[in-house]
Protein backbone atom coordinates (compact mmCIF):
# COMPACT_ATOMS: atom_id res chain seq x y z
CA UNK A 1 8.74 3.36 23.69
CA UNK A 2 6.62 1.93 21.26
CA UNK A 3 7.12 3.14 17.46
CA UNK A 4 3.34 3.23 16.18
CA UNK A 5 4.23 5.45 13.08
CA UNK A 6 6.30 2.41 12.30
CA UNK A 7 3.14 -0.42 13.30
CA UNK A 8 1.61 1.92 10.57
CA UNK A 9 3.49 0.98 8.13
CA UNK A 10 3.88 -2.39 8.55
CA UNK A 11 0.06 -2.72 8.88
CA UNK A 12 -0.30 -1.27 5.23
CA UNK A 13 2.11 -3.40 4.17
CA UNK A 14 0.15 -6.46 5.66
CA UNK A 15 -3.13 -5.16 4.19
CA UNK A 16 -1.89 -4.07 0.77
CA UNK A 17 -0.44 -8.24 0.37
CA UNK A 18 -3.94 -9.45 1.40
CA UNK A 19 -6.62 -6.68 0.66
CA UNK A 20 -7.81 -4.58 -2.07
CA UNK A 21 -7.39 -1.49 -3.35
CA UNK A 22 -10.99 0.71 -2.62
CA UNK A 23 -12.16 4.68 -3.26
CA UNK A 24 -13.65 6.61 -0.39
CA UNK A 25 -15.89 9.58 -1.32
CA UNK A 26 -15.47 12.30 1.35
CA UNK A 27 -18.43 13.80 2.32
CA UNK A 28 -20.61 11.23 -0.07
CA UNK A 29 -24.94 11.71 0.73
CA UNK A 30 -25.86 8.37 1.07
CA UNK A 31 -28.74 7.21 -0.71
CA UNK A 32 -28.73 4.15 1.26
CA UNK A 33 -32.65 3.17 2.02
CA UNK A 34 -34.24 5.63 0.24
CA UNK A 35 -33.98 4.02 -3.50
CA UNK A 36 -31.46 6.83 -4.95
CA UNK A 37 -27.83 6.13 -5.54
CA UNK A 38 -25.34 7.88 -3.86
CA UNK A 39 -24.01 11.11 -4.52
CA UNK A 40 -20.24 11.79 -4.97
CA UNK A 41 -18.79 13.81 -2.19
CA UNK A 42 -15.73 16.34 -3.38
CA UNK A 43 -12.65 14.77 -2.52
CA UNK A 44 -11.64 10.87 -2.69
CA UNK A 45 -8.74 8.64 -1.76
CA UNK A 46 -7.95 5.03 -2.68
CA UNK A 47 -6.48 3.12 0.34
CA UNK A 48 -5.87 -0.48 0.55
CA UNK A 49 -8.53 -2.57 2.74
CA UNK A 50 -9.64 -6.26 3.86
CA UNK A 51 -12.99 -7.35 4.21
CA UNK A 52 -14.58 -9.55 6.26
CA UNK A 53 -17.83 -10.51 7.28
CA UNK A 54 -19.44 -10.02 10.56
CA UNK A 55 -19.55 -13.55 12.18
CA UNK A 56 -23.76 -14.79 13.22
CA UNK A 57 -22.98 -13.92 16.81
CA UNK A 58 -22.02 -10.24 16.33
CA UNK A 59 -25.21 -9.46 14.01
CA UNK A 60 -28.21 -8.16 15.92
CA UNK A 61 -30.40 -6.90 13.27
CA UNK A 62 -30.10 -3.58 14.18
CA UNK A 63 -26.52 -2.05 14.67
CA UNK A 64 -25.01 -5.00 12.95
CA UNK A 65 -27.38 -6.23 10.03
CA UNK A 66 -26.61 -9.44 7.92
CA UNK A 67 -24.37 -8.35 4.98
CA UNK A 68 -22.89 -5.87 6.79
CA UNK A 69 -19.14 -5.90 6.45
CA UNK A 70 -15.80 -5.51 8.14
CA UNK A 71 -13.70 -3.22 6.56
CA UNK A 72 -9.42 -2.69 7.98
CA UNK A 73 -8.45 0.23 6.04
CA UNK A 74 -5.34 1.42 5.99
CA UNK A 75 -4.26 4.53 7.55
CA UNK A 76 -1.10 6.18 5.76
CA UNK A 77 -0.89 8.38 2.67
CA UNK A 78 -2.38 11.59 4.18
CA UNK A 79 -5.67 9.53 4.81
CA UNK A 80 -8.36 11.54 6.38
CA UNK A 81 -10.51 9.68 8.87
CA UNK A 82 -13.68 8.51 7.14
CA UNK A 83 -16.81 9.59 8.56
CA UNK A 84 -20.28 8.24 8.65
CA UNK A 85 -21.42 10.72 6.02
CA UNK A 86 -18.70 8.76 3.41
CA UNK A 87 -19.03 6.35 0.84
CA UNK A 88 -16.76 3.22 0.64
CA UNK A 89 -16.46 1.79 -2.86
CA UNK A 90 -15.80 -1.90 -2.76
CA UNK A 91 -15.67 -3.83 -6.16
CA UNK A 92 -17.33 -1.06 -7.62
CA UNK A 93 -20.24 -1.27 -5.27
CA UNK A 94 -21.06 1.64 -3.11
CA UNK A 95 -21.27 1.12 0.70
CA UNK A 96 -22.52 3.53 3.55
CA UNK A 97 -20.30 3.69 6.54
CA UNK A 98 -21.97 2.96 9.49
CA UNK A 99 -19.29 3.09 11.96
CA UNK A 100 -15.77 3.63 12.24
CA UNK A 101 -13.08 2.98 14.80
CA UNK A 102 -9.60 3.97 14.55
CA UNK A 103 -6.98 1.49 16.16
CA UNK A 104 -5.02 4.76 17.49
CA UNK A 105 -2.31 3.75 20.45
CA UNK A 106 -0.89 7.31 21.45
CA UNK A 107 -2.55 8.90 19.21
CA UNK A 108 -1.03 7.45 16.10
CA UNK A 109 -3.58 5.92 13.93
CA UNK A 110 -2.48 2.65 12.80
CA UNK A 111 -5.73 1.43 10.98
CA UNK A 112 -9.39 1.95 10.74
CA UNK A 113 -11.74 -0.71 11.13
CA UNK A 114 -15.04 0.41 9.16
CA UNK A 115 -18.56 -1.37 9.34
CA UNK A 116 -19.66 -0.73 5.95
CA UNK A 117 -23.23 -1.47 4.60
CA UNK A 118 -24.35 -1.50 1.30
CA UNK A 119 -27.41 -0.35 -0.32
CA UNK A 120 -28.83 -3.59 -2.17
């Protein structure tokens, strides 16, 4: 049997050599759109992430919109799972996050991989 608490932490490890540190606002109101910044939610955590960018073929205008990005987040250190209604913080700029998928093999979550969308 597979050890995915294990995966876990080798996938932080992995992200925390090539990523970035980042701050996620739990429970954030995204401003996103309407011209007014966001607001902070009550709680935050700073995991460890990569970006990437969305290559031309997966961009459709509408669920994937140029600039969007790519976000693996890691998933240890009591991380809650980020929700739509969150703010990502990359490079001190404030992202919406538009979707979220957690890589979770028998129920152990090993990452998240976040489309995240920023309000410029």
């Amino acid at each position: 049997m597979t050890d995915y608490a294990a995966k876990a932490v080798s996938a932080s490890k992995l992200i925390r050599s090539k990523g970035q540190a980042m701050q996620i606002e739990f429970g954030a109101i995204s401003g996103y759109g309407s011209g007014t910044p966001d607001v902070p939610g009550s709680a935050s955590k700073r995991p460890w992430g990569v970006v990437t960018e969305y290559s031309l073929r997966d961009i459709d205008g509408t669920q994937i919109r140029v600039g969007d990005k790519r976000v693996i987040l890691e998933a240890l250190n009591g991380m809650p799972t980020p929700q739509t209604k969150d703010s990502l913080i990359i490079e001190g700029v404030s992202h919406s996050i538009v979707n979220v998928r957690p890589l979770s093999p028998a129920g152990v979550v090993v990452i998240y991989e976040l489309q995240a969308r920023s309000g410029a």
